[in-house]
Every structure is written in structure tokens, then in C-alpha cells.
Protein backbone atom coordinates (compact mmCIF):
# COMPACT_ATOMS: atom_id res chain seq x y z
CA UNK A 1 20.63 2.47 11.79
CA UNK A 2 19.95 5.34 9.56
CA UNK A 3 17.84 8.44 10.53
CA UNK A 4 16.64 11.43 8.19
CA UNK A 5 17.83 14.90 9.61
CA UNK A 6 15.58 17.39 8.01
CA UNK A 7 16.11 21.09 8.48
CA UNK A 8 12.93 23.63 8.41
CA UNK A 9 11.13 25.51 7.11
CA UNK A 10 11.52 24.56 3.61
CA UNK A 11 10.46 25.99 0.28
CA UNK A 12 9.64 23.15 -2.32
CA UNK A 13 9.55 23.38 -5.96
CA UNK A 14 9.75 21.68 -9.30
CA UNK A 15 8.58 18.29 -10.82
CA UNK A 16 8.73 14.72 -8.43
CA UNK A 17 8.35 11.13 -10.70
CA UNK A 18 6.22 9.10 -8.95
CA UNK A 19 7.03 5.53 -8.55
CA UNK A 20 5.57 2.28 -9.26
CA UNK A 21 2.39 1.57 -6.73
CA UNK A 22 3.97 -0.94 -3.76
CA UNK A 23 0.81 -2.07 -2.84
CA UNK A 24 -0.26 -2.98 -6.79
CA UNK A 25 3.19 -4.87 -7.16
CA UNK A 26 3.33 -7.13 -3.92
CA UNK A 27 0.17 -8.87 -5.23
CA UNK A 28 1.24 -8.85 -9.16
CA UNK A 29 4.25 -10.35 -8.20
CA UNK A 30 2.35 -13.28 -6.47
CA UNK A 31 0.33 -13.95 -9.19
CA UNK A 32 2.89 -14.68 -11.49
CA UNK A 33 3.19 -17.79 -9.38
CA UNK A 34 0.37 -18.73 -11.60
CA UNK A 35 1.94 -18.28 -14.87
CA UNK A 36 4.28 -21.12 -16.79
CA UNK A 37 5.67 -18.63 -18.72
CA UNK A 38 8.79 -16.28 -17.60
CA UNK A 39 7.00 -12.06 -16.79
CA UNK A 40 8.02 -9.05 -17.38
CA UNK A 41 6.59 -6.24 -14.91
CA UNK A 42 7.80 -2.29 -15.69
CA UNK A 43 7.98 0.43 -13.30
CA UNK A 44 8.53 -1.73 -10.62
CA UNK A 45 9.23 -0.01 -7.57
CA UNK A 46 12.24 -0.90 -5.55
CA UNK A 47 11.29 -0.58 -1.83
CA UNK A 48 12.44 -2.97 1.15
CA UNK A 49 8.90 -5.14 0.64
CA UNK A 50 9.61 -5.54 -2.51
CA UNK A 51 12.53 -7.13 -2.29
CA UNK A 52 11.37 -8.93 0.56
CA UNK A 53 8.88 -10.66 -1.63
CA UNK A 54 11.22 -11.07 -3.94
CA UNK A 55 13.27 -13.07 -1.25
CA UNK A 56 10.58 -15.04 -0.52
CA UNK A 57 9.77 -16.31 -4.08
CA UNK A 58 13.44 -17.06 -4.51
CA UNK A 59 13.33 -19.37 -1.89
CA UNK A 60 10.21 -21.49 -3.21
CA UNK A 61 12.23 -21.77 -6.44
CA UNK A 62 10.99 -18.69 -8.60
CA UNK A 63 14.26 -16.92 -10.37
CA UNK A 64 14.41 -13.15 -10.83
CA UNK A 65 16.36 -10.05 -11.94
CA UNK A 66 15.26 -6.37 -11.35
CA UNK A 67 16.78 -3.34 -12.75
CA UNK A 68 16.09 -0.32 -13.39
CA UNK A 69 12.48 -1.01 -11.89
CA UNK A 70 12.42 -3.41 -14.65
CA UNK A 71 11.48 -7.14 -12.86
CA UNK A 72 11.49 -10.47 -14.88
CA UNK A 73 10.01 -13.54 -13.03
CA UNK A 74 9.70 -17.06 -13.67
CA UNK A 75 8.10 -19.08 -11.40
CA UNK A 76 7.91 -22.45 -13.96
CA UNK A 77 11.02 -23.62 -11.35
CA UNK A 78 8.89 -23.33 -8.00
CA UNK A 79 9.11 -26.60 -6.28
CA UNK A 80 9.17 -25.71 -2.43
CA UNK A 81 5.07 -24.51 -0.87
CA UNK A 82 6.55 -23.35 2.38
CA UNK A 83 6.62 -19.98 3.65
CA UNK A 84 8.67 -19.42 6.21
CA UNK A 85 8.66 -17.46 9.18
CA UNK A 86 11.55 -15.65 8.99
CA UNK A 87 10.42 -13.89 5.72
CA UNK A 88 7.13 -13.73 6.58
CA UNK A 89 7.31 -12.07 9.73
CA UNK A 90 8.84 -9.25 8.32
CA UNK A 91 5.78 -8.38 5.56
CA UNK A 92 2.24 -9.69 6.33
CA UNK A 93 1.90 -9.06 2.67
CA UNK A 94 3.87 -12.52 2.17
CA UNK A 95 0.26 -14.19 2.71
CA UNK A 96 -0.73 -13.61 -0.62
CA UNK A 97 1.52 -15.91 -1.58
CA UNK A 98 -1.19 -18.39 0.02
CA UNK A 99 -3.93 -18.68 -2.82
CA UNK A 100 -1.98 -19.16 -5.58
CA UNK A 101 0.39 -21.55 -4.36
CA UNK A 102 -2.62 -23.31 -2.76
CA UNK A 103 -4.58 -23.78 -6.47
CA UNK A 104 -1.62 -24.55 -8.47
CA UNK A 105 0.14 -27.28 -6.33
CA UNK A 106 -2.75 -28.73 -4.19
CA UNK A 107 -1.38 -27.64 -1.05
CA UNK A 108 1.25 -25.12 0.92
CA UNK A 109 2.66 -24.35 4.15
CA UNK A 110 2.42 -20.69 4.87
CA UNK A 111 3.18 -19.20 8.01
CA UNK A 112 1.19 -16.67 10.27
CA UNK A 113 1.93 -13.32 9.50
CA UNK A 114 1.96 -12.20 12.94
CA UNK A 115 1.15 -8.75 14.75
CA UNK A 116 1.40 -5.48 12.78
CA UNK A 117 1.95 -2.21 14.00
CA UNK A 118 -1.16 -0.24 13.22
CA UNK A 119 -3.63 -2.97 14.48
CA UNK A 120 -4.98 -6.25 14.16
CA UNK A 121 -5.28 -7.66 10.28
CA UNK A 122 -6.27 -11.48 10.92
CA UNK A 123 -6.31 -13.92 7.92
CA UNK A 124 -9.69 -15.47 8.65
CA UNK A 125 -11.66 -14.04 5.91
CA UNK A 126 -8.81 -15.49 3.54
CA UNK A 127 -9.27 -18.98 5.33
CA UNK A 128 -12.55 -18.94 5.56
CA UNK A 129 -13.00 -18.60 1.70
CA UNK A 130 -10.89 -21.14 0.59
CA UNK A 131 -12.49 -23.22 2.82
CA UNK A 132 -15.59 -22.41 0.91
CA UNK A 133 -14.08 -23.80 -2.27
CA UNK A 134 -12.78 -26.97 -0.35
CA UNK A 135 -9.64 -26.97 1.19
CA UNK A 136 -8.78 -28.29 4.27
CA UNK A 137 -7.19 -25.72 6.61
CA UNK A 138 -5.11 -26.41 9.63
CA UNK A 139 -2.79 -24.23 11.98
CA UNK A 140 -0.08 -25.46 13.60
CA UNK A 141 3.26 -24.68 14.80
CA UNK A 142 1.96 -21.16 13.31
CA UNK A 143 1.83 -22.42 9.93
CA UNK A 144 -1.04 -22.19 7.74
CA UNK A 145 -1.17 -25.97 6.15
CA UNK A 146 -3.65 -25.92 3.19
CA UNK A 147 -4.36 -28.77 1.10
CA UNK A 148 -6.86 -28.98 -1.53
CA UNK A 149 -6.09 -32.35 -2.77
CA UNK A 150 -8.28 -32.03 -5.50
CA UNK A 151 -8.04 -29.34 -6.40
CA UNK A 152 -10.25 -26.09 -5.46
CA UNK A 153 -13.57 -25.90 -6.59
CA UNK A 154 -15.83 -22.63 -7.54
CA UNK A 155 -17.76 -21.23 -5.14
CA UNK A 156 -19.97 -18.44 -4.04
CA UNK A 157 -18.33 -16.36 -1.48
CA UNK A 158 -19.46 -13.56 0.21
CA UNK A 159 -16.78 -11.33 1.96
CA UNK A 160 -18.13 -10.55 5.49
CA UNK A 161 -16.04 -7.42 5.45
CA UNK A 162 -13.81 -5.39 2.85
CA UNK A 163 -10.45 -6.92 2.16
CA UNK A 164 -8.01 -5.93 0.21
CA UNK A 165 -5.64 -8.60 1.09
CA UNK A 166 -8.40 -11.42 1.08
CA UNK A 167 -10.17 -10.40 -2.31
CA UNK A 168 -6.73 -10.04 -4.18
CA UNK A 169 -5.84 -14.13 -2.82
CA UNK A 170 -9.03 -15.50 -3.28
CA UNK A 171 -8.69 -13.57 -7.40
CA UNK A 172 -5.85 -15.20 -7.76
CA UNK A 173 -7.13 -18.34 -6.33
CA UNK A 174 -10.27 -18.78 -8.00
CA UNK A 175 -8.19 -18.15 -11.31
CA UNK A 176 -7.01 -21.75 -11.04
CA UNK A 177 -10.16 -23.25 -9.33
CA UNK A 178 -12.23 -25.67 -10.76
CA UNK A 179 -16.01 -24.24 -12.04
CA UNK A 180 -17.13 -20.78 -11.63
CA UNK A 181 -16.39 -18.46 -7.92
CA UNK A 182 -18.07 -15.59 -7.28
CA UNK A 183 -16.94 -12.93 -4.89
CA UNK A 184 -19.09 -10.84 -3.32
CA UNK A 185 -18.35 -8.08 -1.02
CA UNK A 186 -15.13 -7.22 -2.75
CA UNK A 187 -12.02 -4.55 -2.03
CA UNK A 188 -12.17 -2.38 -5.36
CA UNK A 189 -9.00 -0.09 -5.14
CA UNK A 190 -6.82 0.41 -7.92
CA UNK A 191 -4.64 -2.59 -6.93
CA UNK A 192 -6.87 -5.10 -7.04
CA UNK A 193 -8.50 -3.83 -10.36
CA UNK A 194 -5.06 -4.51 -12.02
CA UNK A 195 -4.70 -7.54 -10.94
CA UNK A 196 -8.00 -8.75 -12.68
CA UNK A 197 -7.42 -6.86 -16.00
CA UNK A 198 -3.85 -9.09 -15.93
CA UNK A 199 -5.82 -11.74 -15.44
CA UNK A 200 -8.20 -10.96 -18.02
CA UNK A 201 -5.80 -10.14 -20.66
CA UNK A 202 -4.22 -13.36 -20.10
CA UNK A 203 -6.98 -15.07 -20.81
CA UNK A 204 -9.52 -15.52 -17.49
CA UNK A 205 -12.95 -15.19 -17.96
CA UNK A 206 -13.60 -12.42 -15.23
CA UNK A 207 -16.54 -10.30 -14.65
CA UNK A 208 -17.14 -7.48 -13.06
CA UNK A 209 -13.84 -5.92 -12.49
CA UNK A 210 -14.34 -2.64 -10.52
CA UNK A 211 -17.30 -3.73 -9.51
CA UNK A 212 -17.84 -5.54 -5.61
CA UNK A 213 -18.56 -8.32 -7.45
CA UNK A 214 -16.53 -10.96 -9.01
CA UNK A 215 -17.75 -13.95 -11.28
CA UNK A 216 -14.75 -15.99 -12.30
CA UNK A 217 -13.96 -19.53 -14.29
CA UNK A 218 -11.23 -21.15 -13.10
CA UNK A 219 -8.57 -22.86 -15.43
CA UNK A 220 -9.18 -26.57 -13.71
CA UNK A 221 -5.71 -26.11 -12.48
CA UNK A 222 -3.65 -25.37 -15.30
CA UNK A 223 -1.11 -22.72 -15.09
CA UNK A 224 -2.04 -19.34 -17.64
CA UNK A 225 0.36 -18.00 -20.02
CA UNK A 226 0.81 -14.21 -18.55
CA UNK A 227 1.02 -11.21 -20.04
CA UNK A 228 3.57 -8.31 -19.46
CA UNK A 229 2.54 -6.01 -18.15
CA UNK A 230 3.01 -1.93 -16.47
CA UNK A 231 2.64 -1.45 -12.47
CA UNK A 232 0.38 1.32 -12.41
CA UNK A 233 1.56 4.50 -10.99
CA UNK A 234 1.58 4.91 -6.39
CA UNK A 235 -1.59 6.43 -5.20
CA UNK A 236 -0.72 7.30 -1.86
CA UNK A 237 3.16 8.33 -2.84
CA UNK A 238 1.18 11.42 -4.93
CA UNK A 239 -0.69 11.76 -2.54
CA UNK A 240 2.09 12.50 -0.18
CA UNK A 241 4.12 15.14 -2.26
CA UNK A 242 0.66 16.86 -2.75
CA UNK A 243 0.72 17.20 0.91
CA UNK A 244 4.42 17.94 0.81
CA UNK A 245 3.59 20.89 -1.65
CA UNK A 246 0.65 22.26 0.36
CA UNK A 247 2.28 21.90 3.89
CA UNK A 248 5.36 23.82 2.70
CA UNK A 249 3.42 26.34 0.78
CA UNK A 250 4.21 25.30 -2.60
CA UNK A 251 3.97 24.43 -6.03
CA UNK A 252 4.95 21.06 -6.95
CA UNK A 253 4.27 19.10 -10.09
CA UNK A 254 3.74 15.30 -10.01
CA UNK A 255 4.77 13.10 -13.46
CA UNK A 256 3.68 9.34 -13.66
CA UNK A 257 0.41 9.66 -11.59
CA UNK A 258 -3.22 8.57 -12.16
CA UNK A 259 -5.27 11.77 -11.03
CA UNK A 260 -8.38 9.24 -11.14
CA UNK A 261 -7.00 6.94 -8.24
CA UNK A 262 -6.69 10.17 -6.18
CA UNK A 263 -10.22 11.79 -6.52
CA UNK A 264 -10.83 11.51 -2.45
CA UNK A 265 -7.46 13.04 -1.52
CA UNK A 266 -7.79 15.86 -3.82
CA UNK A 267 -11.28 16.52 -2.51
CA UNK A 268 -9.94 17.13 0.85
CA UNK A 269 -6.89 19.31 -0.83
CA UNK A 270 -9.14 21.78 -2.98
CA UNK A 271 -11.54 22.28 0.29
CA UNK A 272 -8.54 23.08 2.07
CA UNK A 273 -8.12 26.19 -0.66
CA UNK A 274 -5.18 23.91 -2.48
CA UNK A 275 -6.05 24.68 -6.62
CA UNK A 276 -4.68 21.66 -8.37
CA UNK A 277 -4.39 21.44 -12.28
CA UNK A 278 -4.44 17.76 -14.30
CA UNK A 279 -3.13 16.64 -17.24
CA UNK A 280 -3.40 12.85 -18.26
CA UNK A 281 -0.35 11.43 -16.48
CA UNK A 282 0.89 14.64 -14.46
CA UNK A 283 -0.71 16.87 -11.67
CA UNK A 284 0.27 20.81 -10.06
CA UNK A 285 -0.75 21.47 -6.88
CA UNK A 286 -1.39 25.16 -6.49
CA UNK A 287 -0.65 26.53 -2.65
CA UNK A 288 -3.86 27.68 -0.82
CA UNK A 289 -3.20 31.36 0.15
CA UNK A 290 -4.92 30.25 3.84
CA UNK A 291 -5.10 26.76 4.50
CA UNK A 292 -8.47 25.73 5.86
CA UNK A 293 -9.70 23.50 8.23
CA UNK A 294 -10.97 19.79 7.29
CA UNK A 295 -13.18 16.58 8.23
CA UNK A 296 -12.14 13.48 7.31
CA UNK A 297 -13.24 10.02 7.65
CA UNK A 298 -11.08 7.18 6.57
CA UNK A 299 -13.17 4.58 4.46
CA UNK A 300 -12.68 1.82 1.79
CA UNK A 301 -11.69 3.10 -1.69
CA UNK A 302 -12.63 5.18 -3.24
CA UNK A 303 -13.50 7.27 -0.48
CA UNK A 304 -10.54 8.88 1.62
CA UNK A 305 -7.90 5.87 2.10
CA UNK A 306 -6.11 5.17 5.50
CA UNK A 307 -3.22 5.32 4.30
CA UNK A 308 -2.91 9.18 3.70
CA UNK A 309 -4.59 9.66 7.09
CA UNK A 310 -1.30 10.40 9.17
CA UNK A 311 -0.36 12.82 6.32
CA UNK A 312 -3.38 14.90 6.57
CA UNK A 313 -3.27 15.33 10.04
CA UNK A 314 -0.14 16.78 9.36
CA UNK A 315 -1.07 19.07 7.00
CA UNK A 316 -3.65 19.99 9.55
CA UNK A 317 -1.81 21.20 11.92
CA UNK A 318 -0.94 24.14 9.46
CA UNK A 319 -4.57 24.91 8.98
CA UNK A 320 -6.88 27.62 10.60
CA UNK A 321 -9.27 26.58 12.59
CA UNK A 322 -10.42 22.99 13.92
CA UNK A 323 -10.31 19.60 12.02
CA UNK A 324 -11.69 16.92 12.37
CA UNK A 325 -10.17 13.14 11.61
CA UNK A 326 -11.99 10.07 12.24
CA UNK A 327 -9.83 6.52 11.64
CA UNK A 328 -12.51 4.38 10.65
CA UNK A 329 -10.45 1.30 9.57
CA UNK A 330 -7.81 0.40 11.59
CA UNK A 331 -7.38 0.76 15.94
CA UNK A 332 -4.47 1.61 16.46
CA UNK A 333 -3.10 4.21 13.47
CA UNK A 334 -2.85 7.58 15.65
CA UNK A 335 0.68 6.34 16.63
CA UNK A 336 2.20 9.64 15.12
CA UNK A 337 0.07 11.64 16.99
CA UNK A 338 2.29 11.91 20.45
CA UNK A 339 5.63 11.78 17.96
CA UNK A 340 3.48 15.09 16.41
CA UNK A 341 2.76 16.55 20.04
CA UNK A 342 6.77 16.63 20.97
CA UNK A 343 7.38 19.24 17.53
CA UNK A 344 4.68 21.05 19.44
CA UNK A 345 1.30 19.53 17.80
CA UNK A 346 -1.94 20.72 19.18
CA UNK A 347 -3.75 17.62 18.84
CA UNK A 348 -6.97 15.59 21.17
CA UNK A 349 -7.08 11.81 20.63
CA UNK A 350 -10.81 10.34 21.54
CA UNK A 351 -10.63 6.70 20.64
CA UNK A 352 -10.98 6.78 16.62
CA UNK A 353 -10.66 10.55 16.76
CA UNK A 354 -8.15 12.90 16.58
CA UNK A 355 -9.05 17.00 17.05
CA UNK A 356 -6.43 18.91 15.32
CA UNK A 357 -6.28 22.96 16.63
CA UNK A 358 -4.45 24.07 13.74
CA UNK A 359 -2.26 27.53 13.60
CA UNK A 360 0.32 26.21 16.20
CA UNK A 361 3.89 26.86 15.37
CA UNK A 362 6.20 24.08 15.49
CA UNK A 363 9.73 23.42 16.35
CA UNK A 364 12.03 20.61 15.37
CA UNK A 365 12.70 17.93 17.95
CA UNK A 366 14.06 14.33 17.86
CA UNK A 367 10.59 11.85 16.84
CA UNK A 368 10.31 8.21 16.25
CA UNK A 369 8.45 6.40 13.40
CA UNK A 370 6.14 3.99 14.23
CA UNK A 371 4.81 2.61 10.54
CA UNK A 372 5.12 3.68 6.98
CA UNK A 373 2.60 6.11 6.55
CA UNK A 374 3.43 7.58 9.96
CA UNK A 375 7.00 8.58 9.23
CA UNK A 376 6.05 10.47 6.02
CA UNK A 377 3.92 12.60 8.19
CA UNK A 378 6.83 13.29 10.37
CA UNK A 379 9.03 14.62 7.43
CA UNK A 380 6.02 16.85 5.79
CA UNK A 381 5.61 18.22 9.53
CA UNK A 382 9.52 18.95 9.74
CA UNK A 383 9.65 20.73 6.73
CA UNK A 384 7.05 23.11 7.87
CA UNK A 385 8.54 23.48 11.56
CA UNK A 386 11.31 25.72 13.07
CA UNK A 387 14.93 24.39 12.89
CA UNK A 388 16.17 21.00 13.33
CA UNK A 389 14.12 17.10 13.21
CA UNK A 390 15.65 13.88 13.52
CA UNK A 391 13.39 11.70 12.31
CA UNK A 392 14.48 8.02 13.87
CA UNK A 393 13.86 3.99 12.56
CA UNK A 394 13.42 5.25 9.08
CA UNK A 395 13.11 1.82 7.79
CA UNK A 396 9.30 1.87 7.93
CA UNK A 397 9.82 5.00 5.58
CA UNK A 398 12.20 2.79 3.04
CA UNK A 399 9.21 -0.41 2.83
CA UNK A 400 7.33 1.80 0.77
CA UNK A 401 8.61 5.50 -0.21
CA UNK A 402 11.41 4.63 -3.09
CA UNK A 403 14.33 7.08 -2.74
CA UNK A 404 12.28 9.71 -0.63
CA UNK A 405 15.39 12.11 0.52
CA UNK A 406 16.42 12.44 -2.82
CA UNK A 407 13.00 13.16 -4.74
CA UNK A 408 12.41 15.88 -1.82
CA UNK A 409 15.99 17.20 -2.47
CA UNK A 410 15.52 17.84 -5.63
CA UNK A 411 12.62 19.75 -5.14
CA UNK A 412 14.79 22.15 -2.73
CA UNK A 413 14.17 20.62 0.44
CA UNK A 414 17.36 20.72 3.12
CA UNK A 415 16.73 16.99 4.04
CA UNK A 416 19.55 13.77 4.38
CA UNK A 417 20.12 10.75 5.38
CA UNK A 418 22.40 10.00 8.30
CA UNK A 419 23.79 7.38 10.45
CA UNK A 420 23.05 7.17 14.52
């Protein structure tokens, strides 16, 4: 098993090329299971889950090739609707698969994605929906069995809580449904807004994108002729290296980024006395001369994500003063805290809440990951600390952080990869 051994404190500088968003990909890739034609999808990233995914649509019968982050797909050969387990269990992003596979064949076998590491994520909102728009749903064995016999029909469906997950299946669903759906309630990060412009530009009516609400005609059940398309650029991957920059006192440059998918995040940077400049497609972080303290609260997009929480908290261990961080979507993401406390962290957990008293030094020390965003906060916390981390089970950092060691090599850090 590999570990990263990272040697502190570092100076960073230069210019970092962000990758291909993970989280925009796994549900682009599942939607070309709703294509007849063969797709093309650029700036790809290639992380573990991706090729997970990847696995999984090989084994329904979809062919593939990916290089140089450059993925062709044709899913005109799927012929098997299972999902199995043993893929399955290893991504709970493999239930996306669900909807589409659902409205083009009339039924699928898809199993339970089982527990995850930063709290529960149940599947009942996606049920319940396509419920709404008449399938029958059973569990058993811990398979999902769907059928929809024929066919699924528009709906109106109201989300009884923000879903990412749920609004991108039930999209991609509806797409192939019979009459008109409307979604209400829906997710509307970045992710999900490229998957309805695809959509859209491959000819689905769809209304409303951006918006939390969806109005969509279905196709009656005919597969669409898709478009190629560009994976936008990895929100919370910039947002990282900005927090790599500012935690080691540096200027950094980003290339390949979307500065308007990271308004929250560089909110919280500039009131932490961080100056960053913009261009269209690149972004400098500026050092603050003093970091400051900070309050967050972790909310759907586009207010601060949960998934730059852990690297924040970080970064606020390096700032004067008290902060404040309150996890507002997930129970059980403050997993990095204790791994944080052994480099010497001065950090209060109250339930949802985590008290950071910032100005502590800290001192490198053997630490586990627990989850992907989790480990990345270990690494920006050993670069800033005295001497010598071992940061352990690293494979949470490769599922979604595309060639990490390197890109913070380059930019001068004293980081590599090693074997236990």
C-alpha cells in the first residue's frame, strides 16, 4: 500500500493545471448510456472512480478507450442491466447508472451502494421519484430491481431535500420518459448544470437549467444522438491548491479553472487577507501577510461546498485567532479532525462544530486518511508543519486528486510517494 511522505515546511510556487471535474464526469459518463451514437468526452480526468465507472460500463457491454484524458464511449453494445456488487461497493456513485439504464431498457438490477465513510447517503429520494413516474421498485438480495415495463412516464416531482446524486438520475431519466417531468427542489452545482446543457445541445427540450427547477420532455424512449463534448474544469481540486498556496504562504497560479464555480471558496480566502487575481480560465492567489480567522457553514451550492470543508479547517489552524466551522450537510465529516490533533491541532469538536484556535505550531507525525477530501487536508497541513508526515491509505487521495504528488512537486514542494 502506498503512503505520501511529505517533508515541511514548504515554499510553493509556480503554475498547477487543473484537471477535469470528477464529480461532473462520473454522471456524464452515465448518460452516455443514453446515446446510440459512439461519445467523445475531453479533459477527462483519470482518477481511481473513474476508471471504476469505466469498469462498470464495460461489464454491461459499453466499449471504451481513454487517453490522454481523452474518453470515447459507446454504449449502442449494452446488453447486460445488472450492477453488481462488487463494483458498486467500491463507488456509491455507480447508482447513477440506475435512471438511465432504467428508461432506456424498461428495467435493471442495480445493487445497494452500501455505507460510506463520511455518513449516511440513502437512495430513497432516487426511488421514490421514479416511482413517481411509474416504476415498480423492489429490494432484494440488496439489489435495486426496477422495472418500468412501459416505459416511464412524466411526472411532477418535488425533491424533499437537495440531491445531487438524485437530481442528476432522475435528468437523465426523465430524458427518456414518456410526457413532460418536472423537478422541483433541484441540486444546481456546476455538475449537474452540464449535464443538462449536454442534454440540451443534443436535442432535449429542457428548461430551467441552473435554476431549482426542471421542466423536461422525454424522448418516449428512444435513445438521443449525443454530442461531444468538454468536462468542465474541478471545482474543489482549485480550490485545494488555493488552500495549498495560502497555507504555505504562497503564490500559486491555477490554469484550466472556472473562477465562477468557486465564488464561495474565494469569499472565505479574501476575508482571510488572501488577494486573488482572475483571468478567464486562470487564477493567482496572493499570500495574506496575516492570515485571519474565519466562519464557515457548509451549504448546497453555491454557497460554501462540503467538500472543501476539511481543507479549510486546515488552513485554519494557521490563522490568528478563533474560527468557526459548522458541517451542515453530512454527520460524520470531522474524521480528520483527531488525524489533525496528533500534528498538534488545536481543535474542539461539538457535534456539527468544530472550534479551530489557530496560531499553534505543528509537527509532522504519522496520520491516517479517512475519505478524499480528508487526506488533502492532511498534506496542506504537512506542508505547513515542522519536519516529517506520513500520510497513510492514500487511496482515498487517488479517487479524486489526479497525479497530486507530482502537480505539488512541481510547484517546489518536498513531497513523494512511497511504499509501506
Amino acid at each position: 500500500m502506498d503512503y505520501l511522505q511529505i517533508q515541511g515546511p514548504t515554499k510553493l510556487s509556480g503554475t498547477v493545471t487543473i484537471s477535469g471535474a470528477k464529480n461532473a464526469a462520473l454522471p456524464l459518463i452515465t448518460l452516455t448510456l443514453l446515446a446510440h451514437n459512439p461519445v467523445t468526452l475531453t479533459n477527462t480526468p483519470e482518477v481511481a472512480d473513474i476508471k471504476t465507472l469505466l469498469k462498470l460500463l464495460e461489464n454491461l457491454g459499453a466499449t471504451q478507450t481513454l487517453e490522454n484524458h481523452v474518453l470515447t464511449l459507446d454504449t449502442s453494445s449494452v446488453h447486460h442491466t445488472m450492477a453488481n456488487y462488487d463494483i458498486v461497493k467500491t463507488m456509491r456513485a455507480s447508482i447513477l447508472v440506475l435512471g438511465p439504464l432504467l428508461a432506456r431498457f424498461g428495467h435493471c438490477e442495480v445493487s445497494l451502494p452500501g455505507g460510506c465513510a463520511i455518513g449516511q447517503r440513502p437512495i430513497d429520494l432516487h426511488l421514490k421519484a421514479l416511482e413517481q413516474m411509474g416504476a415498480i421498485i423492489t429490494i432484494h438480495a440488496g439489489y435495486v430491481h426496477a422495472s418500468a415495463p412501459q416505459g416511464l412516464q412524466g411526472s411532477h416531482i418535488v425533491f424533499d431535500k437537495i440531491t445531487v446524486t438524485g437530481t442528476a438520475n432522475i435528468v437523465m431519466a426523465a430524458a427518456l420518459a414518456h410526457g413532460k417531468t418536472v423537478l422541483t427542489n433541484c441540486a444546481k452545482e456546476p455538475e449537474v448544470v452540464q449535464l443538462c446543457e449536454i442534454l440540451r445541445d443534443s436535442g432535449i427540450d429542457i428548461q430551467g437549467i441552473g435554476s431549482s427547477e426542471l421542466t423536461i420532455i422525454g424522448t418516449g424512449g428512444k435513445t438521443i444522438d449525443m454530442v461531444d463534448f468538454e468536462i468542465i474544469p474541478d471545482r474543489i481540486e482549485a480550490g485545494t491548491y488555493l488552500c495549498a498556496a495560502a497555507i504555505t504562504n504562497s503564490t500559486v497560479t491555477l490554469e484550466n479553472v472556472r473562477h465562477d464555480h468557486l465564488n464561495a471558496v474565494t469569499a472565505k480566502l479574501e476575508q482571510m487577507g488572501c488577494r486573488i487575481d482572475v483571468t478567464d480560465t486562470t487564477m493567482t492567489l496572493h499570500p495574506a501577510k496575516e492570515l485571519k480567522h474565519v466562519h464557515i457553514i457548509t451549504q448546497e451550492y453555491p454557497a460554501f461546498p462540503t467538500d472543501m470543508q476539511a481543507q479549510f479547517l486546515a488552513l485554519a489552524i494557521f490563522a490568528q485567532g478563533t474560527s468557526i466551522i459548522e458541517e451542515r450537510l453530512f454527520e460524520n465529516r470531522f474524521m480528520h479532525v483527531s488525524e489533525l490533533q496528533r500534528l498538534g491541532a488545536d481543535i474542539m469538536l461539538n457535534g456539527h462544530t468544530a472550534t479551530v484556535s489557530g496560531g499553534t505550531p505543528l509537527f509532522g507525525a504519522d496520520v491516517m486518511a479517512t475519505d478524499l477530501r480528508a487526506s488533502s487536508a492532511l498534506v496542506l497541513a504537512a506542508m505547513a508543519s515542522e519536519g516529517t508526515t506520513n500520510v497513510h491509505r492514500i487511496y482515498h487521495l487517488d479517487r479524486g486528486y489526479e497525479n497530486l504528488e507530482q502537480k505539488l512537486r512541481a510547484l517546489g514542494a518536498n513531497i513523494q510517494r512511497l511504499k509501506e
